[in-house]
PDB file of N, CA and C in Angstrom:
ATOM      1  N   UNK A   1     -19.001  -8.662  48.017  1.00  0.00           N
ATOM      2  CA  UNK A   1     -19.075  -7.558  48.969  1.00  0.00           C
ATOM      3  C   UNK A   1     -20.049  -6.491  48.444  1.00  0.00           C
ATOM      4  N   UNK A   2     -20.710  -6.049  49.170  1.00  0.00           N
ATOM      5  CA  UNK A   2     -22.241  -4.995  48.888  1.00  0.00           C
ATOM      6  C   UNK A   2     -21.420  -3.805  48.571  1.00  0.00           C
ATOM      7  N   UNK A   3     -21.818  -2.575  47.969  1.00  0.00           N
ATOM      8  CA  UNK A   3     -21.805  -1.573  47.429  1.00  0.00           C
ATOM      9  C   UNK A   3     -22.662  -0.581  47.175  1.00  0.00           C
ATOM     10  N   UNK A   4     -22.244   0.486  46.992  1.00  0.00           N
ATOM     11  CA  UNK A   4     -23.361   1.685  46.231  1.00  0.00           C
ATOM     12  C   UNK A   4     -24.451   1.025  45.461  1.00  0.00           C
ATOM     13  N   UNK A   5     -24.268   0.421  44.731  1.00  0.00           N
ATOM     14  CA  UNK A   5     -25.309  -0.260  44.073  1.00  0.00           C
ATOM     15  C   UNK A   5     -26.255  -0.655  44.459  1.00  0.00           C
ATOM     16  N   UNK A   6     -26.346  -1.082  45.341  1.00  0.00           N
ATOM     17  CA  UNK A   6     -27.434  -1.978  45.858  1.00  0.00           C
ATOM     18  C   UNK A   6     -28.502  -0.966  47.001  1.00  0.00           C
ATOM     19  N   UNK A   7     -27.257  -0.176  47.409  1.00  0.00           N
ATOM     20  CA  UNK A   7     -28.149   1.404  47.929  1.00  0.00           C
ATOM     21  C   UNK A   7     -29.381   2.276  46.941  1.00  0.00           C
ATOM     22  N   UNK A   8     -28.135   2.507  46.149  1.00  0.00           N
ATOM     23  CA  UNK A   8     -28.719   3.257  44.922  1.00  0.00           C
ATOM     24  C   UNK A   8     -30.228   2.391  44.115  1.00  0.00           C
ATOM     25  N   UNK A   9     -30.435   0.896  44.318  1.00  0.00           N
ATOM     26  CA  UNK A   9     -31.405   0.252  43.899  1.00  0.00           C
ATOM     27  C   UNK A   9     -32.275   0.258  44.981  1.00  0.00           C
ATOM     28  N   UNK A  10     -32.629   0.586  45.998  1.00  0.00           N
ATOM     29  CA  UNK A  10     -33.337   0.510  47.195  1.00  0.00           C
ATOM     30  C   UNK A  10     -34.136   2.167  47.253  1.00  0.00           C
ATOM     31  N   UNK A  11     -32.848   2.972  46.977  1.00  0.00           N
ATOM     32  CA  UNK A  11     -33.614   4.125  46.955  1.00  0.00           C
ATOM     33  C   UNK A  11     -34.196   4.397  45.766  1.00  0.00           C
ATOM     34  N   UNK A  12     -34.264   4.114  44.875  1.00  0.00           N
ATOM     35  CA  UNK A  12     -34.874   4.540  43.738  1.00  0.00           C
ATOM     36  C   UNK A  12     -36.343   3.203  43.540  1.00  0.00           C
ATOM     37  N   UNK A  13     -35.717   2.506  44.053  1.00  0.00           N
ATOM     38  CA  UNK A  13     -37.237   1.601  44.282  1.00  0.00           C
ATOM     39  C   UNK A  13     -38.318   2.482  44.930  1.00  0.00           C
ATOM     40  N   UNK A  14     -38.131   2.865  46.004  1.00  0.00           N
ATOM     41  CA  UNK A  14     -38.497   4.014  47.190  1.00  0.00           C
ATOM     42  C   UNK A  14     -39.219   4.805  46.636  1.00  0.00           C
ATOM     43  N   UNK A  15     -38.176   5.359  45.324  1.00  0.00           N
ATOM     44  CA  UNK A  15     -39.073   6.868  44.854  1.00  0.00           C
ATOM     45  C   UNK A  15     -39.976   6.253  43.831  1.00  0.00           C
ATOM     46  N   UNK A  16     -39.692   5.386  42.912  1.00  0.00           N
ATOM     47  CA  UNK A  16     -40.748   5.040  42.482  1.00  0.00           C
ATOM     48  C   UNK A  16     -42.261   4.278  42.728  1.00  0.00           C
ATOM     49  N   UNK A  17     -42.162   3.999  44.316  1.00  0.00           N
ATOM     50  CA  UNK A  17     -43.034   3.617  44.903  1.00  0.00           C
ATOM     51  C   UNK A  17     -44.093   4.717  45.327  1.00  0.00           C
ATOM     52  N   UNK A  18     -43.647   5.875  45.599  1.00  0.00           N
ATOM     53  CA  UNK A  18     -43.719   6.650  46.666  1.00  0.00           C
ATOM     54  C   UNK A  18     -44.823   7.487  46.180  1.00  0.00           C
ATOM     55  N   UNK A  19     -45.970   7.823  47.064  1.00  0.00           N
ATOM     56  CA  UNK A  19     -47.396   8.464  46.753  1.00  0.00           C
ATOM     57  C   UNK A  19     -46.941   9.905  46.406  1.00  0.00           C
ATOM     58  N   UNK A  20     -45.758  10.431  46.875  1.00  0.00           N
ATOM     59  CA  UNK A  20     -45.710  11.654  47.099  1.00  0.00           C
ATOM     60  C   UNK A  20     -44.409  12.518  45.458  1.00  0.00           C
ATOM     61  N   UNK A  21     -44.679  11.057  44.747  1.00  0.00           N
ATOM     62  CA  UNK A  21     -43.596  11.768  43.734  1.00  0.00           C
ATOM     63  C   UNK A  21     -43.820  11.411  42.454  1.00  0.00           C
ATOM     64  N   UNK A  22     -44.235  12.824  41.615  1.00  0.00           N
ATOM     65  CA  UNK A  22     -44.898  12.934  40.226  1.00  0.00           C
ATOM     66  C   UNK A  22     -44.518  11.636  39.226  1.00  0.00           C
ATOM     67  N   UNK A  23     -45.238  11.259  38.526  1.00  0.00           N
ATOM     68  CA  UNK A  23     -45.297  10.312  37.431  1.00  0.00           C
ATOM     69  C   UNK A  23     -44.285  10.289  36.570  1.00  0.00           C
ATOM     70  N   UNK A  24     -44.017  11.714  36.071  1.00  0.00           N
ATOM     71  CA  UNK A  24     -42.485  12.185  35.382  1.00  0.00           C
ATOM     72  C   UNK A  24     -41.187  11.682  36.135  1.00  0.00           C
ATOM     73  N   UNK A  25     -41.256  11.991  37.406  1.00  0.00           N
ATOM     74  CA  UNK A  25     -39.633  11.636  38.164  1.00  0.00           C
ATOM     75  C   UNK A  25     -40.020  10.058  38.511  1.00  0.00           C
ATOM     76  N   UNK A  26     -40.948   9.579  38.609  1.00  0.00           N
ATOM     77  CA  UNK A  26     -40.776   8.056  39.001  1.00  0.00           C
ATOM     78  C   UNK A  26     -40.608   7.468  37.837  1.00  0.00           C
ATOM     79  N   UNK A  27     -40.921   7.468  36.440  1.00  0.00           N
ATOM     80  CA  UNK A  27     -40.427   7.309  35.195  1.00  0.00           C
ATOM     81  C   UNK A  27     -39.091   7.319  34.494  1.00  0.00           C
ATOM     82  N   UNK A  28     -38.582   8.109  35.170  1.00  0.00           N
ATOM     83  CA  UNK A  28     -36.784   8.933  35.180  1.00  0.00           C
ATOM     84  C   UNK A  28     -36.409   7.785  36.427  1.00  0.00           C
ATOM     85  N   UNK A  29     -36.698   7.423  36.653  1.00  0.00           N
ATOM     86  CA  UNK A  29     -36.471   6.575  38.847  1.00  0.00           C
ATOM     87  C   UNK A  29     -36.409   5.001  37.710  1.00  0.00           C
ATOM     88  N   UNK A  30     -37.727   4.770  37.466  1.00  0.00           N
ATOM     89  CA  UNK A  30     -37.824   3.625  37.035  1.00  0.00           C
ATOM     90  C   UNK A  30     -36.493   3.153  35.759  1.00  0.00           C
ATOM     91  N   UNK A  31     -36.063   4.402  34.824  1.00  0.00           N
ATOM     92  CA  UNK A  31     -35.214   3.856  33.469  1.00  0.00           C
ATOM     93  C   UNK A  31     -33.836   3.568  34.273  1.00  0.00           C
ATOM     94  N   UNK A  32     -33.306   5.029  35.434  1.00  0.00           N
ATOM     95  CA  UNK A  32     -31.809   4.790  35.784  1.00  0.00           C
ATOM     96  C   UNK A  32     -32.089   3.168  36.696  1.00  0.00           C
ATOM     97  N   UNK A  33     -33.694   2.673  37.489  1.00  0.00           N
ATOM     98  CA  UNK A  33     -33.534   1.690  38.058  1.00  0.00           C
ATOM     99  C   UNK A  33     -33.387   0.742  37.045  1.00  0.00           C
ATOM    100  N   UNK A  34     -33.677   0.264  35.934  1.00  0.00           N
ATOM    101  CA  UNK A  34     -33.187  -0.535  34.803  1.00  0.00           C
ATOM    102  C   UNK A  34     -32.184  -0.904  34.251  1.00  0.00           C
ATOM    103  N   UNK A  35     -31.573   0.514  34.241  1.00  0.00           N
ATOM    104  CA  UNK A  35     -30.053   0.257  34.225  1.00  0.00           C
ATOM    105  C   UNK A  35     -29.416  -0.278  34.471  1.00  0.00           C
ATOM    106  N   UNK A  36     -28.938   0.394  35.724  1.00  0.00           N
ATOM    107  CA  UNK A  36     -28.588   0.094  37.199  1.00  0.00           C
ATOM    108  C   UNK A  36     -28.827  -1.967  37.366  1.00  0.00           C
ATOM    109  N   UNK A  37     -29.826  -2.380  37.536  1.00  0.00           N
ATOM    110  CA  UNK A  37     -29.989  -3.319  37.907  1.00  0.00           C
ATOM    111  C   UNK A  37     -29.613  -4.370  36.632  1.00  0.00           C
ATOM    112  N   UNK A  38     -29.676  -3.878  35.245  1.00  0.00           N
ATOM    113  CA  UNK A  38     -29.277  -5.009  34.233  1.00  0.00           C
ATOM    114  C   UNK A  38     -27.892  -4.759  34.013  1.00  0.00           C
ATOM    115  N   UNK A  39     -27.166  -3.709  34.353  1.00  0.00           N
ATOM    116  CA  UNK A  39     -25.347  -3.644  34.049  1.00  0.00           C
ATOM    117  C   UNK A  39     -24.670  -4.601  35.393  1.00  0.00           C
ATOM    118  N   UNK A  40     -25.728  -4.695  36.449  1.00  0.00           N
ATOM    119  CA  UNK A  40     -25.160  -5.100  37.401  1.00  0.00           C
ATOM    120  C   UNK A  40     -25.693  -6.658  38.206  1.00  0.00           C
ATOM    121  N   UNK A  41     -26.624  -6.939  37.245  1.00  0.00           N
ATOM    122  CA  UNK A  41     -27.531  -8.595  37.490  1.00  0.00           C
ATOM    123  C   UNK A  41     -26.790  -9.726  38.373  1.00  0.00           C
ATOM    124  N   UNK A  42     -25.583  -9.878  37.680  1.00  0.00           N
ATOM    125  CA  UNK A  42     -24.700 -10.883  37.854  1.00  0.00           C
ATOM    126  C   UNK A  42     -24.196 -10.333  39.161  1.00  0.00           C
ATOM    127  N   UNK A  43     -23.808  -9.585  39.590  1.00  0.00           N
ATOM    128  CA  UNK A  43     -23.050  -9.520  40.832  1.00  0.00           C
ATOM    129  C   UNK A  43     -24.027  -9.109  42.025  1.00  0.00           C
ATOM    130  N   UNK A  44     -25.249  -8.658  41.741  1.00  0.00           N
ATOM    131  CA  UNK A  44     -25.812  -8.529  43.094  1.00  0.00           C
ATOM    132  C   UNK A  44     -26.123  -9.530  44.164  1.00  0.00           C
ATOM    133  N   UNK A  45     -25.435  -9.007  45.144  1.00  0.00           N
ATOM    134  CA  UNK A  45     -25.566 -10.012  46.189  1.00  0.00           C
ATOM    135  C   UNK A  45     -27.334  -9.797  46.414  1.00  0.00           C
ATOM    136  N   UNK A  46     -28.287 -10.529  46.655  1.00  0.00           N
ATOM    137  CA  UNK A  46     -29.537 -11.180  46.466  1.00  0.00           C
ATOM    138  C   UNK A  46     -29.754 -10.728  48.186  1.00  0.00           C
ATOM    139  N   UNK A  47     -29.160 -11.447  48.954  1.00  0.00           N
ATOM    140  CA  UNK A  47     -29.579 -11.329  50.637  1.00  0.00           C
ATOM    141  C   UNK A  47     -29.897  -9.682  51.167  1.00  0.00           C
ATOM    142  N   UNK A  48     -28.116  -9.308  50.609  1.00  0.00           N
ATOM    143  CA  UNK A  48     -28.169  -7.930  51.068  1.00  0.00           C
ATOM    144  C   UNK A  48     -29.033  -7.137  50.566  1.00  0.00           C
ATOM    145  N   UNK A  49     -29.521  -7.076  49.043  1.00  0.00           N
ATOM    146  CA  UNK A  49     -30.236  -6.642  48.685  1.00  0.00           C
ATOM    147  C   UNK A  49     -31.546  -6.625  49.444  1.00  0.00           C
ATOM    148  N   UNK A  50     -32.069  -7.585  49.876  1.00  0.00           N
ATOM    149  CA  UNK A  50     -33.229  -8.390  50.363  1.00  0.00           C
ATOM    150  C   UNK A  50     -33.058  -7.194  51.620  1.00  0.00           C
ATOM    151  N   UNK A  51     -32.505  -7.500  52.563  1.00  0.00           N
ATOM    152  CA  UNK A  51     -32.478  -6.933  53.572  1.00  0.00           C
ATOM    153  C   UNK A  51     -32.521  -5.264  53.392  1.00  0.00           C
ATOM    154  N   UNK A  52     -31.907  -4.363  52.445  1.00  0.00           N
ATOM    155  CA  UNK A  52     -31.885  -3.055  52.101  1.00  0.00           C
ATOM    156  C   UNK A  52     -33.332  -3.149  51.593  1.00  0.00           C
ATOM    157  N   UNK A  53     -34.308  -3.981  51.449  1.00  0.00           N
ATOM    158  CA  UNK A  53     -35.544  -3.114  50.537  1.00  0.00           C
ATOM    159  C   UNK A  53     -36.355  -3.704  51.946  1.00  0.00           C
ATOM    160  N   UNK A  54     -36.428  -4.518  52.516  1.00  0.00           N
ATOM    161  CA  UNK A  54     -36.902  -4.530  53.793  1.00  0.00           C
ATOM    162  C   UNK A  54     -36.946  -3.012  55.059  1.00  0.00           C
ATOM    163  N   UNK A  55     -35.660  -2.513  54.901  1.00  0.00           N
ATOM    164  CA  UNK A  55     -35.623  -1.546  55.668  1.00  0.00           C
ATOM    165  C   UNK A  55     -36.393  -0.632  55.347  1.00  0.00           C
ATOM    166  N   UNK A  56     -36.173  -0.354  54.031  1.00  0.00           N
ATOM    167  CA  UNK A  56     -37.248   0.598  53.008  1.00  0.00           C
ATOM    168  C   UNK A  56     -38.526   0.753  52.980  1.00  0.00           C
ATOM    169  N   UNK A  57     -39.134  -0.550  53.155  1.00  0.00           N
ATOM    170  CA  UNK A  57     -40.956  -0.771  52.860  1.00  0.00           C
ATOM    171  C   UNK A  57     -40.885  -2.403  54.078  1.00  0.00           C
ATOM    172  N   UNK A  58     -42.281  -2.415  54.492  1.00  0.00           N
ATOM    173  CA  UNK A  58     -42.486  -3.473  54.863  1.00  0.00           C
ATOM    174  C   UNK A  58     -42.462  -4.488  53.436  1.00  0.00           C
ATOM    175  N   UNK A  59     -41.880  -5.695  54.086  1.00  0.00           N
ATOM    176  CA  UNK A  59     -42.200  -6.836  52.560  1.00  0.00           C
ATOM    177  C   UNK A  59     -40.949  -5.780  51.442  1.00  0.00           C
ATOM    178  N   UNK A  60     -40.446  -5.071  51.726  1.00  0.00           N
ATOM    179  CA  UNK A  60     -39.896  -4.239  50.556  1.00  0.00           C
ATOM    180  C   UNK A  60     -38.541  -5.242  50.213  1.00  0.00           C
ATOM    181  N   UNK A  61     -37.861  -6.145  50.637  1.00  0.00           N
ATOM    182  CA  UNK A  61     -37.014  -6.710  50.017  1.00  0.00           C
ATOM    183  C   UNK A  61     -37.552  -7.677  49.014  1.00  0.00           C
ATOM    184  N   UNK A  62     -38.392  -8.057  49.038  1.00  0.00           N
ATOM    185  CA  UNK A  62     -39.107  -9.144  47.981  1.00  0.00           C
ATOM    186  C   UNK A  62     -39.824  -8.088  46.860  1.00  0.00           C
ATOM    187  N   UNK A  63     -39.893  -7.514  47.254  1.00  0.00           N
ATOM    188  CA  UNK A  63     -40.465  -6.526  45.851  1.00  0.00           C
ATOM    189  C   UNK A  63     -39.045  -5.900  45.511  1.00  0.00           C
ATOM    190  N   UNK A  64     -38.403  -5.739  46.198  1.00  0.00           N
ATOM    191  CA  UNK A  64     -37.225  -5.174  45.284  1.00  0.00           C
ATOM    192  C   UNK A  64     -36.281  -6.412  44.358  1.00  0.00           C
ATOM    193  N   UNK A  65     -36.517  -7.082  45.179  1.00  0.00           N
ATOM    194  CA  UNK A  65     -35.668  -8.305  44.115  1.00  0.00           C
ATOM    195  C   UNK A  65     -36.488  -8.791  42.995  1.00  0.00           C
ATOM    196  N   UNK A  66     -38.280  -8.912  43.478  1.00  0.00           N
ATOM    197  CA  UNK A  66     -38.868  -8.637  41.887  1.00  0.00           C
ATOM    198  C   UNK A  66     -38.278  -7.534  40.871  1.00  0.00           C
ATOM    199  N   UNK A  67     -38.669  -6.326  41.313  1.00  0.00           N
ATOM    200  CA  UNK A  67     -38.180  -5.371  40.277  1.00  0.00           C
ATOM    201  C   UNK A  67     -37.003  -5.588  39.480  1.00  0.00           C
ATOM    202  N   UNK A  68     -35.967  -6.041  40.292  1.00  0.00           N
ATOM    203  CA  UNK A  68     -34.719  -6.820  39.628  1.00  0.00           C
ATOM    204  C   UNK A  68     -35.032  -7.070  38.654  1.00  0.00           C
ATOM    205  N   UNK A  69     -35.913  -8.651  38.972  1.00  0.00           N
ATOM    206  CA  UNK A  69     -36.448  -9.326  37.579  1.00  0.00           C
ATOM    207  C   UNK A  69     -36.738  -8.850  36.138  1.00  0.00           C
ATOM    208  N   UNK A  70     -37.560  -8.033  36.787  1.00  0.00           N
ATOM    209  CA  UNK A  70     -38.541  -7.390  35.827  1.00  0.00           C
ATOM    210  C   UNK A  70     -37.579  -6.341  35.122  1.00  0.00           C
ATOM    211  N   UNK A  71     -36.849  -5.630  35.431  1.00  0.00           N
ATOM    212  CA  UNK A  71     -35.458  -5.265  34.874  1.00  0.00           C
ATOM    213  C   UNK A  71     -34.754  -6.217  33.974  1.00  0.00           C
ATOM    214  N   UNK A  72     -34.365  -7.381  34.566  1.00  0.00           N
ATOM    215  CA  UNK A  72     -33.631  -7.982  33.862  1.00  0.00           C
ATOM    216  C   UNK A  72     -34.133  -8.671  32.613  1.00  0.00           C
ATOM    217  N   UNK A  73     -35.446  -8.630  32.557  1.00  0.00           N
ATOM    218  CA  UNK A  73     -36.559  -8.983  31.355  1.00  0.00           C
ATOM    219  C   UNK A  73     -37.020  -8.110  30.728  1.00  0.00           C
ATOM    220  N   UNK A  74     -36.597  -7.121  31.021  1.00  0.00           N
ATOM    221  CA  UNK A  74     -37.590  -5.832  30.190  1.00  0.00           C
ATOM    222  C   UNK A  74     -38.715  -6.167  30.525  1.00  0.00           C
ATOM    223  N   UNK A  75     -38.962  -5.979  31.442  1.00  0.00           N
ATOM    224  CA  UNK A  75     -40.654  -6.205  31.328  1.00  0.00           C
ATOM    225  C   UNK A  75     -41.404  -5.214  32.187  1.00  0.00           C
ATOM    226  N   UNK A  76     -42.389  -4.247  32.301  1.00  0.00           N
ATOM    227  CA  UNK A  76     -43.087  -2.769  33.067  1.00  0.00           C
ATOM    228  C   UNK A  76     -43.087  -3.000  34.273  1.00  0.00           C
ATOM    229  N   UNK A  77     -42.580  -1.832  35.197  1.00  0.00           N
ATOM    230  CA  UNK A  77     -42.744  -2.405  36.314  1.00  0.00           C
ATOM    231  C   UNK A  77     -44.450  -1.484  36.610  1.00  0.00           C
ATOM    232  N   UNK A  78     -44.220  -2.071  37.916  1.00  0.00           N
ATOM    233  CA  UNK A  78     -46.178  -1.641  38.512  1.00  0.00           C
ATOM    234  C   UNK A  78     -46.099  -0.240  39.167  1.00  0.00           C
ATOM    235  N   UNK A  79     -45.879   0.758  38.496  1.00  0.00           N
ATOM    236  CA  UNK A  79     -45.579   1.837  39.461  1.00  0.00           C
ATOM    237  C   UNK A  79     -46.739   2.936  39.066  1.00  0.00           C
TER     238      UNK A  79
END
């Protein structure tokens, strides 16, 4: 069953995407999105997710379930 979580990963995808928000707060966006997404790997439902980053950005559910990844690897995201 979906949750805050998966909100809370959609919007902070958002801000770290977003033309309109300093390098400092999308940096702060990007660590709680790291978090967030590696305490909680195992249980995210994948679809719903999919569908919450869609609403967000065109194509935005497939980039949000990348970012996942890239969370769950430590690895930079592209922001």
């Amino acid at each position: 069953m979906p949750n805050d979580v998966e909100a809370a990963l959609a919007a902070k995808d958002a801000a770290m995407l977003s033309d309109f928000r300093s390098r400092d707060k999308k940096e702060y966006d990007a660590g709680d999105f790291r978090k967030m997404a590696r305490a909680n790997y195992k249980d995210l439902p994948r679809e719903f997710l999919h569908q919450l980053g869609d609403l967000v950005w065109d194509r935005g559910g497939a980039e949000l379930e990348r970012f996942v990844e890239l969370a769950q690897r430590d690895e930079p995201f592209p922001i």
